[in-house]
N, C-alpha and C. Protein backbone atom coordinates (compact mmCIF):
# COMPACT_ATOMS: atom_id res chain seq x y z
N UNK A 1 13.50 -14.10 0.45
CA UNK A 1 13.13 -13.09 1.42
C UNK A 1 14.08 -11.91 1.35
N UNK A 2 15.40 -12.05 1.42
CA UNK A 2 16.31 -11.46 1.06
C UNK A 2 15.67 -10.06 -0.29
N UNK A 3 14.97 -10.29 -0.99
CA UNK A 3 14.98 -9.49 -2.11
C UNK A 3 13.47 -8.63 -1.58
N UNK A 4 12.94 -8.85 -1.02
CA UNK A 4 11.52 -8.27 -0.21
C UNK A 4 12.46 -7.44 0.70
N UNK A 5 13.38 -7.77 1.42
CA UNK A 5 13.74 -7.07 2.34
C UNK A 5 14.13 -5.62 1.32
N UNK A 6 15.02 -6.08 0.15
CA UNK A 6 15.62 -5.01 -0.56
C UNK A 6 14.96 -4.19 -1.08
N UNK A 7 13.44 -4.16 -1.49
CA UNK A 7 12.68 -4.05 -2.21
C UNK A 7 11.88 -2.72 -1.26
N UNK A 8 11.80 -3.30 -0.01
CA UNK A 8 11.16 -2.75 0.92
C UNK A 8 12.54 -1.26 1.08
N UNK A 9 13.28 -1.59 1.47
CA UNK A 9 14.55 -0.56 1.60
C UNK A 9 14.13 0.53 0.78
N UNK A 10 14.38 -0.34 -0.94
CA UNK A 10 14.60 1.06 -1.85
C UNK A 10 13.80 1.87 -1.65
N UNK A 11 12.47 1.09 -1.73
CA UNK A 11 11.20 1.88 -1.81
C UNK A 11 10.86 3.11 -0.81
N UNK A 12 11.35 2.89 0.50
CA UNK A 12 11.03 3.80 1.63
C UNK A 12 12.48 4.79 1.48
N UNK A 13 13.70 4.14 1.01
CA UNK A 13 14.68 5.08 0.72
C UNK A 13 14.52 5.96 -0.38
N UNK A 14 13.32 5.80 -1.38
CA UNK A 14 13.23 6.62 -2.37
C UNK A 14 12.56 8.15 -1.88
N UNK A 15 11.11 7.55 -0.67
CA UNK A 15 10.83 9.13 -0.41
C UNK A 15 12.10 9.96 0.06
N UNK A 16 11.00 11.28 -0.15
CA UNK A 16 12.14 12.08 0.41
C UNK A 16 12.06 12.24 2.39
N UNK A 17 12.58 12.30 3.11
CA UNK A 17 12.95 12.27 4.65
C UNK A 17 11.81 12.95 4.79
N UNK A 18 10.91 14.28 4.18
CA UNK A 18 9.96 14.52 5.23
C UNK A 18 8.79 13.84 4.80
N UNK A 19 8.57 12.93 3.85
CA UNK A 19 7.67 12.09 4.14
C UNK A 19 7.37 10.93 4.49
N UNK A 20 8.67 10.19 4.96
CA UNK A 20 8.75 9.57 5.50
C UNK A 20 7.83 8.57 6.81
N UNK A 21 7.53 7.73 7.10
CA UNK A 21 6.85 6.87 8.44
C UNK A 21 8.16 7.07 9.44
N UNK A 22 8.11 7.97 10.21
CA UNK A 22 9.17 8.05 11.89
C UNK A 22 8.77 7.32 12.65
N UNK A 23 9.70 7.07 13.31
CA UNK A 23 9.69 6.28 14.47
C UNK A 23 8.47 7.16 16.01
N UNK A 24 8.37 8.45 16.25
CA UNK A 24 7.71 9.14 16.13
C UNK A 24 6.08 9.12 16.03
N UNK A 25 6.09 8.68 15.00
CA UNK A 25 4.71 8.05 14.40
C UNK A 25 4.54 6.75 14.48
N UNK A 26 5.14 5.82 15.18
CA UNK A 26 5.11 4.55 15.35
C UNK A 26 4.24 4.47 17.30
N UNK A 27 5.44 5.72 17.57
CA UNK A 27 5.23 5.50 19.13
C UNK A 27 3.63 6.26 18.87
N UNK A 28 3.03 6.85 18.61
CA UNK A 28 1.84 7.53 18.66
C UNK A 28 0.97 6.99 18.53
N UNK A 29 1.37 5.93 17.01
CA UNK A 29 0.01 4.72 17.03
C UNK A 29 0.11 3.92 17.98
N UNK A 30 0.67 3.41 18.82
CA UNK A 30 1.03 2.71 19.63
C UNK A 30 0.79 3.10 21.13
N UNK A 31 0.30 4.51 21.31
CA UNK A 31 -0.31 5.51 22.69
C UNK A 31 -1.73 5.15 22.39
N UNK A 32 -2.52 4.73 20.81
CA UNK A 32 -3.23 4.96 20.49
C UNK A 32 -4.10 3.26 20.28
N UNK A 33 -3.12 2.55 20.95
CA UNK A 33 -3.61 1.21 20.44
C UNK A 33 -4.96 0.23 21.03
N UNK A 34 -5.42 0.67 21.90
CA UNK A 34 -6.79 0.50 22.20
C UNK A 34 -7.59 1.03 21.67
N UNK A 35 -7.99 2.04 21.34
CA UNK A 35 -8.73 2.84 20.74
C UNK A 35 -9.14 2.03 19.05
N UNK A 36 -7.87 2.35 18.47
CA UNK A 36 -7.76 1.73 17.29
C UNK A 36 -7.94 0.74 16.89
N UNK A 37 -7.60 -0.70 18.25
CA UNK A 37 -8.07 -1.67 17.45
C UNK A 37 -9.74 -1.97 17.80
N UNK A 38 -10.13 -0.95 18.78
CA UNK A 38 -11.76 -0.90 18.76
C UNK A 38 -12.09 -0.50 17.90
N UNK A 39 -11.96 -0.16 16.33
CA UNK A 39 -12.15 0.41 15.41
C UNK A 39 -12.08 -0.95 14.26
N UNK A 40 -11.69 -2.01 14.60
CA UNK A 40 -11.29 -3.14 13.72
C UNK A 40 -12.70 -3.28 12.63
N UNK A 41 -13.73 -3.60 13.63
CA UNK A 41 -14.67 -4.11 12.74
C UNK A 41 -15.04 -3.47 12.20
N UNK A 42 -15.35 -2.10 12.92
CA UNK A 42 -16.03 -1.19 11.85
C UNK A 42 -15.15 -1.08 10.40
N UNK A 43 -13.71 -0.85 10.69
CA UNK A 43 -12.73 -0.67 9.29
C UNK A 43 -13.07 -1.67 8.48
N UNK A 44 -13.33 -2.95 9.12
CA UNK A 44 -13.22 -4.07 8.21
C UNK A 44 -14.17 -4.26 7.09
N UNK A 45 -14.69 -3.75 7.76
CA UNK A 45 -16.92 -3.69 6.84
C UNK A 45 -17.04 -2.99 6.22
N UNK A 46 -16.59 -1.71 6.56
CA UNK A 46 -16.43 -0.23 5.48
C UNK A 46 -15.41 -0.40 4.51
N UNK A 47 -14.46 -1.04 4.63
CA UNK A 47 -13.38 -1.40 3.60
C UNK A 47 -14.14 -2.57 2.32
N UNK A 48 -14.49 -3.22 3.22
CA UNK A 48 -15.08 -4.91 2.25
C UNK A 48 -16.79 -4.16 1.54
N UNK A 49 -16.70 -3.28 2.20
CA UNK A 49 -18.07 -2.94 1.24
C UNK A 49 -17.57 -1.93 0.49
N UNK A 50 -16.74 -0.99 0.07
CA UNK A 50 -16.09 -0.10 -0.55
C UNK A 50 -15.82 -1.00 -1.42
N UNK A 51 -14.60 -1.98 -1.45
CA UNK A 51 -14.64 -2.59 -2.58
C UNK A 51 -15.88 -3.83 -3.11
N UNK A 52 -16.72 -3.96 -2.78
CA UNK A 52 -17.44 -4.65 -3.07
C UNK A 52 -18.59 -4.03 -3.94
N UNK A 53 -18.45 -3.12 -3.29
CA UNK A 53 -19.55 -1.89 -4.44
C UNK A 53 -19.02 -1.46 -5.54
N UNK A 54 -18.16 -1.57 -5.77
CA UNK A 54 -16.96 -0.89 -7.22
C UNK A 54 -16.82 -2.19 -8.08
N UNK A 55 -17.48 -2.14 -9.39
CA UNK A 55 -17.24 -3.57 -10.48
C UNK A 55 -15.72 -3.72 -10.24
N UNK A 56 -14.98 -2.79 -10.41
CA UNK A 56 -13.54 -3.10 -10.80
C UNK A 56 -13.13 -3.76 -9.88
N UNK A 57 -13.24 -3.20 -8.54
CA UNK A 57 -12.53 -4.36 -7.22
C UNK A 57 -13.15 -5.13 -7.26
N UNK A 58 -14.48 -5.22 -7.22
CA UNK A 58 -15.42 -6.37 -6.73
C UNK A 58 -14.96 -7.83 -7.72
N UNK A 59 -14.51 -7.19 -8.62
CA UNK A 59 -14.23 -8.44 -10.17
C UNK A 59 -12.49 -9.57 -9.02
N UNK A 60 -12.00 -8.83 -8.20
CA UNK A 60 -10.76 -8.94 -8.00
C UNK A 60 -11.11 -10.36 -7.18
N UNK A 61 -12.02 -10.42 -6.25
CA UNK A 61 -12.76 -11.90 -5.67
C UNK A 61 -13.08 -12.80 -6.61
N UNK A 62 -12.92 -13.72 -5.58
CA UNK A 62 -13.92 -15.17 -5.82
C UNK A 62 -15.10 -14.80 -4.89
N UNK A 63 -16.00 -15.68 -5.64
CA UNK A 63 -17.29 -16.04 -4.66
C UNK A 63 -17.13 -16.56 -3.36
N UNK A 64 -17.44 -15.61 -2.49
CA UNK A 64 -17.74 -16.36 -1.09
C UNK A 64 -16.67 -15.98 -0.62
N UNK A 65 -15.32 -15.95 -0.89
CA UNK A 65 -13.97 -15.25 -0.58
C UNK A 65 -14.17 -14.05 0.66
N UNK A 66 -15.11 -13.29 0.56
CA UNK A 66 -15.00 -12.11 1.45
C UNK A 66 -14.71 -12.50 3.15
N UNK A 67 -15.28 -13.30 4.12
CA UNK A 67 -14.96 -13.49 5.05
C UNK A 67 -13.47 -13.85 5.13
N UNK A 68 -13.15 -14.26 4.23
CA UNK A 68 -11.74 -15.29 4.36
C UNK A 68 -10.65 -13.27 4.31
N UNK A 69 -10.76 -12.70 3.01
CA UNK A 69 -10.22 -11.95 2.77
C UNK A 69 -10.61 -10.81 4.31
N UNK A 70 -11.73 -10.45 4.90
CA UNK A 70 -11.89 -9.35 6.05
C UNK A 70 -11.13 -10.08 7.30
N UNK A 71 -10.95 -11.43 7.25
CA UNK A 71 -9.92 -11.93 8.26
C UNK A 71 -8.64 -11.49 8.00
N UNK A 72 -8.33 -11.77 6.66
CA UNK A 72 -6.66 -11.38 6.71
C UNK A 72 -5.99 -9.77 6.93
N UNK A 73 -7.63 -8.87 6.49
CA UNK A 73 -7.69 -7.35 6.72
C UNK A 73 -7.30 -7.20 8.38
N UNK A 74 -8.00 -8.03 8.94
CA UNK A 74 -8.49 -7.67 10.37
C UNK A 74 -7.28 -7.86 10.98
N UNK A 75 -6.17 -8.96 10.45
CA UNK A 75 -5.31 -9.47 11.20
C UNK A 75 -3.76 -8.19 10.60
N UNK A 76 -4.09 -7.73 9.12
CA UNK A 76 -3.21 -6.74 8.96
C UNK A 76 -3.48 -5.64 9.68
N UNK A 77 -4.46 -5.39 10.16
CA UNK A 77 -4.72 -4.11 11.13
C UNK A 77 -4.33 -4.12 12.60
N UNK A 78 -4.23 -5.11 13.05
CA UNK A 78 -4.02 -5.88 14.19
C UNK A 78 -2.69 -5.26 14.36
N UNK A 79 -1.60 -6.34 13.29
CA UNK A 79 -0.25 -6.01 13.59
C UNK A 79 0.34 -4.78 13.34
N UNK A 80 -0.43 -4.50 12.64
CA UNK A 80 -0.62 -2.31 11.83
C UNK A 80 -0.60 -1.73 13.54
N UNK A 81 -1.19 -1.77 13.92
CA UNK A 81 -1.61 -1.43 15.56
C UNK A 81 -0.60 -1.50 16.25
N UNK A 82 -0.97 -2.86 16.79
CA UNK A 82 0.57 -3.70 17.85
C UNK A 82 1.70 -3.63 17.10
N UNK A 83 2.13 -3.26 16.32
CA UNK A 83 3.61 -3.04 15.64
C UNK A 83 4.20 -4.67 16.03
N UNK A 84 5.25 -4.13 16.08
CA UNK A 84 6.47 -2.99 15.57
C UNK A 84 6.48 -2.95 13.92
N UNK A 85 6.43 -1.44 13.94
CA UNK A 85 6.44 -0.74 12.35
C UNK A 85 7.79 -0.70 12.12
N UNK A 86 8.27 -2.22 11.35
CA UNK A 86 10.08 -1.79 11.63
C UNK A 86 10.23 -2.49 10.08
N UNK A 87 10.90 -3.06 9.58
CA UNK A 87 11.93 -3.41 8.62
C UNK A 87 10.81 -4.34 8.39
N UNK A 88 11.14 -5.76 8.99
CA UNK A 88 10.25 -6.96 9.28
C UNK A 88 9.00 -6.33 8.56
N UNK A 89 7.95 -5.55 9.15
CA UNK A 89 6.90 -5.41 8.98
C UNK A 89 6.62 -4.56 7.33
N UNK A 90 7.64 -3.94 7.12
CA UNK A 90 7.90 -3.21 5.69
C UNK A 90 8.03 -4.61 4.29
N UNK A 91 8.57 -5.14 4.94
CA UNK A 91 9.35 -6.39 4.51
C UNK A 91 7.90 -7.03 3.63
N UNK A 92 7.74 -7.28 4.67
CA UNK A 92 6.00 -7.84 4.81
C UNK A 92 4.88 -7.41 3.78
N UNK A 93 5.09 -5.96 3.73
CA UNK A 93 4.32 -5.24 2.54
C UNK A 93 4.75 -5.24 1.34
N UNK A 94 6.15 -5.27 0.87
CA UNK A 94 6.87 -5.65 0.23
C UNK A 94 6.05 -6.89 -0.53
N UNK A 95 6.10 -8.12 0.05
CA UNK A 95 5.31 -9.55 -0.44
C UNK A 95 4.28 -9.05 -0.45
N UNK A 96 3.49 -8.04 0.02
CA UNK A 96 2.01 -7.98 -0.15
C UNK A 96 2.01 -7.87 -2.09
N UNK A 97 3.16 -6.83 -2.03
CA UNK A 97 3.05 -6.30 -3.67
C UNK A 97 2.94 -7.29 -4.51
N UNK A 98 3.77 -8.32 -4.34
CA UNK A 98 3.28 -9.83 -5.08
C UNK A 98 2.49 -10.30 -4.84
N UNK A 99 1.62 -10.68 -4.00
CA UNK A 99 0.03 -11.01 -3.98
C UNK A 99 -0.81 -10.32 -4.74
N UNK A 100 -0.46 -9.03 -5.07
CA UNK A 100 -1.47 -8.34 -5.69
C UNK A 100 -0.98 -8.36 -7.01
N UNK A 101 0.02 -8.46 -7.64
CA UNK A 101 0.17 -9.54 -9.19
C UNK A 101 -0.77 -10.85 -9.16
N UNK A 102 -0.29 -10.97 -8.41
CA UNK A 102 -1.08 -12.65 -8.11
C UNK A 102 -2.93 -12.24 -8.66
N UNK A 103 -3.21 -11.47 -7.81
CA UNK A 103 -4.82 -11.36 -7.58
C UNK A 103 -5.22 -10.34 -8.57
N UNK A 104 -4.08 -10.01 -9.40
CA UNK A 104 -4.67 -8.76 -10.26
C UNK A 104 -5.14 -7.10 -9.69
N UNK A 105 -4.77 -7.02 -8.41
CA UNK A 105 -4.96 -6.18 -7.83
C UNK A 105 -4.38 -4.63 -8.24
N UNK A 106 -4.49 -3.80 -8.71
CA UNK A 106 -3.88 -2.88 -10.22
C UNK A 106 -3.89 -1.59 -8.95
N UNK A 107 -2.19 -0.77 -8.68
CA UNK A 107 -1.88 -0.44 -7.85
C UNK A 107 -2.76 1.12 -7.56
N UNK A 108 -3.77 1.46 -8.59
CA UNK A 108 -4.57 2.34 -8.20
C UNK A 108 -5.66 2.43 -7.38
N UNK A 109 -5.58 0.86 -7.23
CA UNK A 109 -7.19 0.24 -6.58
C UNK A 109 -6.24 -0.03 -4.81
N UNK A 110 -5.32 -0.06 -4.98
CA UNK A 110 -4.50 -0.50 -3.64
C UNK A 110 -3.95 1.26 -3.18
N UNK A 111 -3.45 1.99 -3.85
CA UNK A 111 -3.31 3.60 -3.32
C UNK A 111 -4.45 3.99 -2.86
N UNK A 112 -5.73 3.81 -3.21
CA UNK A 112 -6.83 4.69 -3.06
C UNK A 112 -7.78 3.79 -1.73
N UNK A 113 -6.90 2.35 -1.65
CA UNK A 113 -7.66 1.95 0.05
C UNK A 113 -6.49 2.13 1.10
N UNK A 114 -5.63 2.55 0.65
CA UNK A 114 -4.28 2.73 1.62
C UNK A 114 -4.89 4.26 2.34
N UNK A 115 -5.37 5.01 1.44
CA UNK A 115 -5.97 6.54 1.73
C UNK A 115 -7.79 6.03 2.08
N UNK A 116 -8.49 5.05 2.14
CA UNK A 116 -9.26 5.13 2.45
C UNK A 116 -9.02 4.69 4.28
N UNK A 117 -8.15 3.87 4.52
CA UNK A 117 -7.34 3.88 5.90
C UNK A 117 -7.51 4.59 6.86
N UNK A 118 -6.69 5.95 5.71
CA UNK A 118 -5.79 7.20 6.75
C UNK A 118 -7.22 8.20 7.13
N UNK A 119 -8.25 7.63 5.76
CA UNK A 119 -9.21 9.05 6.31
C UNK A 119 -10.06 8.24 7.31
N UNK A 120 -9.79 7.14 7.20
CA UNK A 120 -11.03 6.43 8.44
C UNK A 120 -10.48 7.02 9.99
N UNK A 121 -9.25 6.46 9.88
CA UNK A 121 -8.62 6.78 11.21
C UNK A 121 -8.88 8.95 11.57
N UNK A 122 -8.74 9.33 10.32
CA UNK A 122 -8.96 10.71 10.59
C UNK A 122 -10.31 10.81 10.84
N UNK A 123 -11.73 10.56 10.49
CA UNK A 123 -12.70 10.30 10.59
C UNK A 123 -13.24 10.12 12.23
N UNK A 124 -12.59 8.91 12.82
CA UNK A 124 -12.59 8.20 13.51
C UNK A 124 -11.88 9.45 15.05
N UNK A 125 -11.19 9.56 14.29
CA UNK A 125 -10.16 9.88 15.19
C UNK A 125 -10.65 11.25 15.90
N UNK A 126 -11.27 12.18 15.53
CA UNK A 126 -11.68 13.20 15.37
C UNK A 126 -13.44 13.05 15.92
N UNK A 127 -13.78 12.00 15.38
CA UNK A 127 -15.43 11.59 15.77
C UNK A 127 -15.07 11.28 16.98
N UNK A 128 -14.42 10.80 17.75
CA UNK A 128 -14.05 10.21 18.98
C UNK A 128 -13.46 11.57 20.02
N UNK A 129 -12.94 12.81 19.10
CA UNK A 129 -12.52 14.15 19.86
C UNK A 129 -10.89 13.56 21.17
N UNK A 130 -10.28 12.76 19.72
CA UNK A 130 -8.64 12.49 21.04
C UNK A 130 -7.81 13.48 20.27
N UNK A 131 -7.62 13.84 21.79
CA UNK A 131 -6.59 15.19 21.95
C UNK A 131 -5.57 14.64 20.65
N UNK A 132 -5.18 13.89 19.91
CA UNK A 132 -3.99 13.77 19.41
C UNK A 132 -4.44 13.09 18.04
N UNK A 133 -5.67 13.85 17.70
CA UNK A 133 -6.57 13.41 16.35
C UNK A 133 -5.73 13.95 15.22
N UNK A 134 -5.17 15.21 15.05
CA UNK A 134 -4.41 15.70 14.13
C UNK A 134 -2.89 14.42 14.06
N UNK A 135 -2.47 14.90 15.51
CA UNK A 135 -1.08 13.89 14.81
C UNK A 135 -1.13 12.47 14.61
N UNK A 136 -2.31 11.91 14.84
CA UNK A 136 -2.69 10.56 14.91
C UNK A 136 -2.99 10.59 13.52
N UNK A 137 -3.65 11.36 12.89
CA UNK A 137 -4.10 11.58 11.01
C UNK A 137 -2.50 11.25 11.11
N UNK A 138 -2.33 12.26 10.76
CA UNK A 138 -1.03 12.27 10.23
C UNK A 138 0.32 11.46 10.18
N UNK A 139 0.00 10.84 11.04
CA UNK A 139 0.96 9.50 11.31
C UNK A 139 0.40 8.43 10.12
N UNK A 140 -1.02 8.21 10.22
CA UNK A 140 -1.54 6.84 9.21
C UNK A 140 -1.50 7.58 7.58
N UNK A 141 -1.08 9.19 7.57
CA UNK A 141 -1.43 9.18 6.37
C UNK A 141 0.18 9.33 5.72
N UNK A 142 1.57 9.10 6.74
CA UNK A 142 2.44 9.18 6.61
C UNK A 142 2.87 7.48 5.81
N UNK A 143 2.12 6.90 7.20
CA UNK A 143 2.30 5.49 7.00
C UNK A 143 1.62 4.53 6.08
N UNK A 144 0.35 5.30 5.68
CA UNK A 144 -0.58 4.54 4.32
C UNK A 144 0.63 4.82 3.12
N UNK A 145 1.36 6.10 2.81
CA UNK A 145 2.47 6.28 1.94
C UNK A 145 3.24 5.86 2.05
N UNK A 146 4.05 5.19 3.22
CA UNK A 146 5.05 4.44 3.07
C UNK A 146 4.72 3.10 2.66
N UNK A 147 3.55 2.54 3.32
CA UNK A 147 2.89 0.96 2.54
C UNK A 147 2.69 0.92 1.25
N UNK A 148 1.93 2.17 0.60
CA UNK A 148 1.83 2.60 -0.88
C UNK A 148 3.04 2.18 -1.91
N UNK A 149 4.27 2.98 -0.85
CA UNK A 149 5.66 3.37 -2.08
C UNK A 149 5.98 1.68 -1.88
N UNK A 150 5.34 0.99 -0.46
CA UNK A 150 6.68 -0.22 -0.77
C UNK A 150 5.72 -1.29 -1.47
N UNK A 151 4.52 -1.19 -1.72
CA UNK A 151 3.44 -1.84 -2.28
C UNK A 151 3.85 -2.19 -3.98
N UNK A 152 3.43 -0.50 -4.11
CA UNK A 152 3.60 -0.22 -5.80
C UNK A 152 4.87 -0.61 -6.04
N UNK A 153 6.21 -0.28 -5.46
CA UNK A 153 7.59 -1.01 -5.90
C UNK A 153 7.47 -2.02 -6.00
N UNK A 154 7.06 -2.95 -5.07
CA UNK A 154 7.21 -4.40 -4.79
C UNK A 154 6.74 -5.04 -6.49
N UNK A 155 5.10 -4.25 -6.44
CA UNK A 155 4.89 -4.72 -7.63
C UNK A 155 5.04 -4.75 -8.80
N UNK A 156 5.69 -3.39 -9.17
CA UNK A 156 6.68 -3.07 -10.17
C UNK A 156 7.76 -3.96 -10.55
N UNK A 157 8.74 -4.30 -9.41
CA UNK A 157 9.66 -5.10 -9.73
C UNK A 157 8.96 -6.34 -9.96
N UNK A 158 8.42 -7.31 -9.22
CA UNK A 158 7.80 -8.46 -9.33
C UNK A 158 7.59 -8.94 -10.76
N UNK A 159 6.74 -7.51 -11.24
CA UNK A 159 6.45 -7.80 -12.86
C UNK A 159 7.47 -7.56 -13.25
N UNK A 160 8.67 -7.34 -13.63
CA UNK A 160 9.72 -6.86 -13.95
C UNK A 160 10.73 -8.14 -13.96
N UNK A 161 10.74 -9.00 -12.55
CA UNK A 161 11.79 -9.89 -11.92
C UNK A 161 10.94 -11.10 -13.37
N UNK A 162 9.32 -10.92 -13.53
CA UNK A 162 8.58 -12.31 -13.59
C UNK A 162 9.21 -12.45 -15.66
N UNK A 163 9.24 -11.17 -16.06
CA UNK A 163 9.41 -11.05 -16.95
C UNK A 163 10.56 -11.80 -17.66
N UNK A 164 11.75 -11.22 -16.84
CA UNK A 164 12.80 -11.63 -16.75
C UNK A 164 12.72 -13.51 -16.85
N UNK A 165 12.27 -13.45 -15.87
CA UNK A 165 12.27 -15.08 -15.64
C UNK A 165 11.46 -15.92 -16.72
N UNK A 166 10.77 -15.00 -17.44
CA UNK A 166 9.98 -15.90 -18.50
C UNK A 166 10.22 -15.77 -19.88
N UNK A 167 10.80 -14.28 -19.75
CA UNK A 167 10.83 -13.84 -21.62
C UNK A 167 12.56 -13.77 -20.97
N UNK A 168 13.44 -13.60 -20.28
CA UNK A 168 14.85 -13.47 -20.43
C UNK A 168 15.54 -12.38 -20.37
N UNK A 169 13.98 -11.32 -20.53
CA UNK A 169 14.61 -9.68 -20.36
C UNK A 169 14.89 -9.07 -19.04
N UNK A 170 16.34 -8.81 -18.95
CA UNK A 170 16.81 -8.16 -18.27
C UNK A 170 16.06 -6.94 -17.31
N UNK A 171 15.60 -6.74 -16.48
CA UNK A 171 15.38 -5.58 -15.50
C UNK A 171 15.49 -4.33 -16.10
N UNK A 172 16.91 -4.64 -16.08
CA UNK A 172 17.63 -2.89 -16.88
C UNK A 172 17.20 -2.66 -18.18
N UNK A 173 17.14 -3.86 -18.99
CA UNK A 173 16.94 -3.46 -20.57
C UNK A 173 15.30 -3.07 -20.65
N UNK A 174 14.60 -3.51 -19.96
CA UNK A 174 13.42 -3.87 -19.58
C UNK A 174 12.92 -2.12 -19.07
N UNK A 175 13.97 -1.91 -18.28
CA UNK A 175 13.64 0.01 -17.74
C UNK A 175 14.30 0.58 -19.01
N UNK A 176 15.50 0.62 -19.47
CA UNK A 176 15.76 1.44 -20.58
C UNK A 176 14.58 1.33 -22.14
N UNK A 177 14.04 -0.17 -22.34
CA UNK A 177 13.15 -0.17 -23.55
C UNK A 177 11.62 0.58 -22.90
N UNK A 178 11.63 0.56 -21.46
CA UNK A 178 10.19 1.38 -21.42
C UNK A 178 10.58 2.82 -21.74
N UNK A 179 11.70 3.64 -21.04
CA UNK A 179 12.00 4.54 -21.00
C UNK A 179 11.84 5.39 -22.70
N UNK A 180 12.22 4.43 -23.49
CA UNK A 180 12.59 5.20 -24.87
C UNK A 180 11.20 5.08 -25.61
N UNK A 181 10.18 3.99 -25.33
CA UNK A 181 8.95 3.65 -25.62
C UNK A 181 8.15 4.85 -24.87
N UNK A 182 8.36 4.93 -23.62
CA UNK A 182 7.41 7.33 -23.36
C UNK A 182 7.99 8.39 -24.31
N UNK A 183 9.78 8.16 -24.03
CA UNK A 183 10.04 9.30 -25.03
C UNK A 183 9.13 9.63 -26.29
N UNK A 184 9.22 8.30 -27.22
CA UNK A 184 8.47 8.38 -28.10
C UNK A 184 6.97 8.70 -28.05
N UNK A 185 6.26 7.89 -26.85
CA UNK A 185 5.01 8.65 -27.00
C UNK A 185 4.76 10.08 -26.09
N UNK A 186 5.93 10.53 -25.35
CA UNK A 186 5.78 12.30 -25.08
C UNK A 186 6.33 13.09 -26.23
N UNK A 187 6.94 12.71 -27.07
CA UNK A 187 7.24 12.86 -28.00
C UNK A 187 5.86 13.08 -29.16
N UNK A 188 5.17 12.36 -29.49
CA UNK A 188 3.74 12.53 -30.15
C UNK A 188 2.92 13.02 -29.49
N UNK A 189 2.35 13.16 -28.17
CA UNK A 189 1.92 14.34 -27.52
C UNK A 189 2.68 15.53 -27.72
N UNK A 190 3.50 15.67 -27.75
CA UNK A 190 3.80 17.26 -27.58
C UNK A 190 3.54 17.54 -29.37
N UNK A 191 3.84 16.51 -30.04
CA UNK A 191 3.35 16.99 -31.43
C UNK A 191 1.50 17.14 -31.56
N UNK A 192 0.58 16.52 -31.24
CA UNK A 192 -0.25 16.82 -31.24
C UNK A 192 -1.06 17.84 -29.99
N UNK A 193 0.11 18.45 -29.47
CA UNK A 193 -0.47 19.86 -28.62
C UNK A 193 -1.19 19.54 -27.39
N UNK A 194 -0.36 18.00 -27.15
CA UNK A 194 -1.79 17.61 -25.75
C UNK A 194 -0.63 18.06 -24.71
């Protein structure tokens, strides 16, 4: 757990401060928390049919899986809501990033429902006409990016830690041999003028 916690750190310590999830934006979703979690089912259905309509996500299930999976949605939205948006709960997303090694879940298909989220709530938020529809966007689309950065890290390292643990390669050697492996191919792009 210890290394989820760390994982979660870097990742939110990497943005830069103004894009950050504030505390700020914690208390707002949290002015906002009736509203929002009257919004559960609808998110849940519009989400599970978004990916269910797309071969690429849809491939990411098992058969019959979907109720099981819109429960565990319903219950991340829940605590998304009722907070507390703190360490713990970062922490949390952190391990999500290893589930989605696990499930094959490929971090473009996980950025682009983190933003399908922020526009529901903007959607939502705005269809409903609350005085605090702008900063209420803006809070989930602060906070879909902070789940994003600690998502995609998580899973970055994971593959990175798993590597390690199976082939013996080091982390670091592992970032320095990718590093010189782009050089080389920005290196042949810029020779062929792309």
């Amino acid at each position: 757990m210890t290394q989820m916690v760390e994982i979660a750190k870097e990742a939110l310590e990497q943005m830069p401060p103004e894009t950050r999830f504030r505390p700020e934006d914690a208390a707002l979703i949290a002015r906002h928390k009736e509203v929002l979690l009257s919004w559960t089912d609808e998110l849940v259905k519009a989400f599970y049919d978004s990916l269910f309509a797309h071969p690429p996500t849809r491939k990411v299930f098992r058969e019959g899986e979907r109720p099981e999976r819109e429960k565990t949605l319903a219950n991340w939205w829940r605590r998304t809501v009722e907070g507390p948006l703190d360490a713990g709960y970062f922490t949390w997303m952190a391990k999500v990033g290893l589930v989605h090694v696990v499930r094959k879940v490929e971090n473009p298909m996980m950025l682009a429902m983190a933003s399908f989220v922020a526009e529901f709530v903007e959607r939502k938020s705005h269809d409903a006409k609350l005085p605090e529809a702008d900063p209420l966007t803006e809070a989930f689309y602060r906070l879909s990016m902070a789940v994003g950065a600690v998502i995609t890290h998580g899973y970055d390292r994971y593959r990175a830690l798993a590597l390690y643990n199976v082939a013996g390669m080091e982390p670091a050697l592992l970032d320095r041999l990718t590093e010189e492996e782009a050089k080389g191919m920005l290196e042949a792009l810029r020779k062929e003028g792309s």
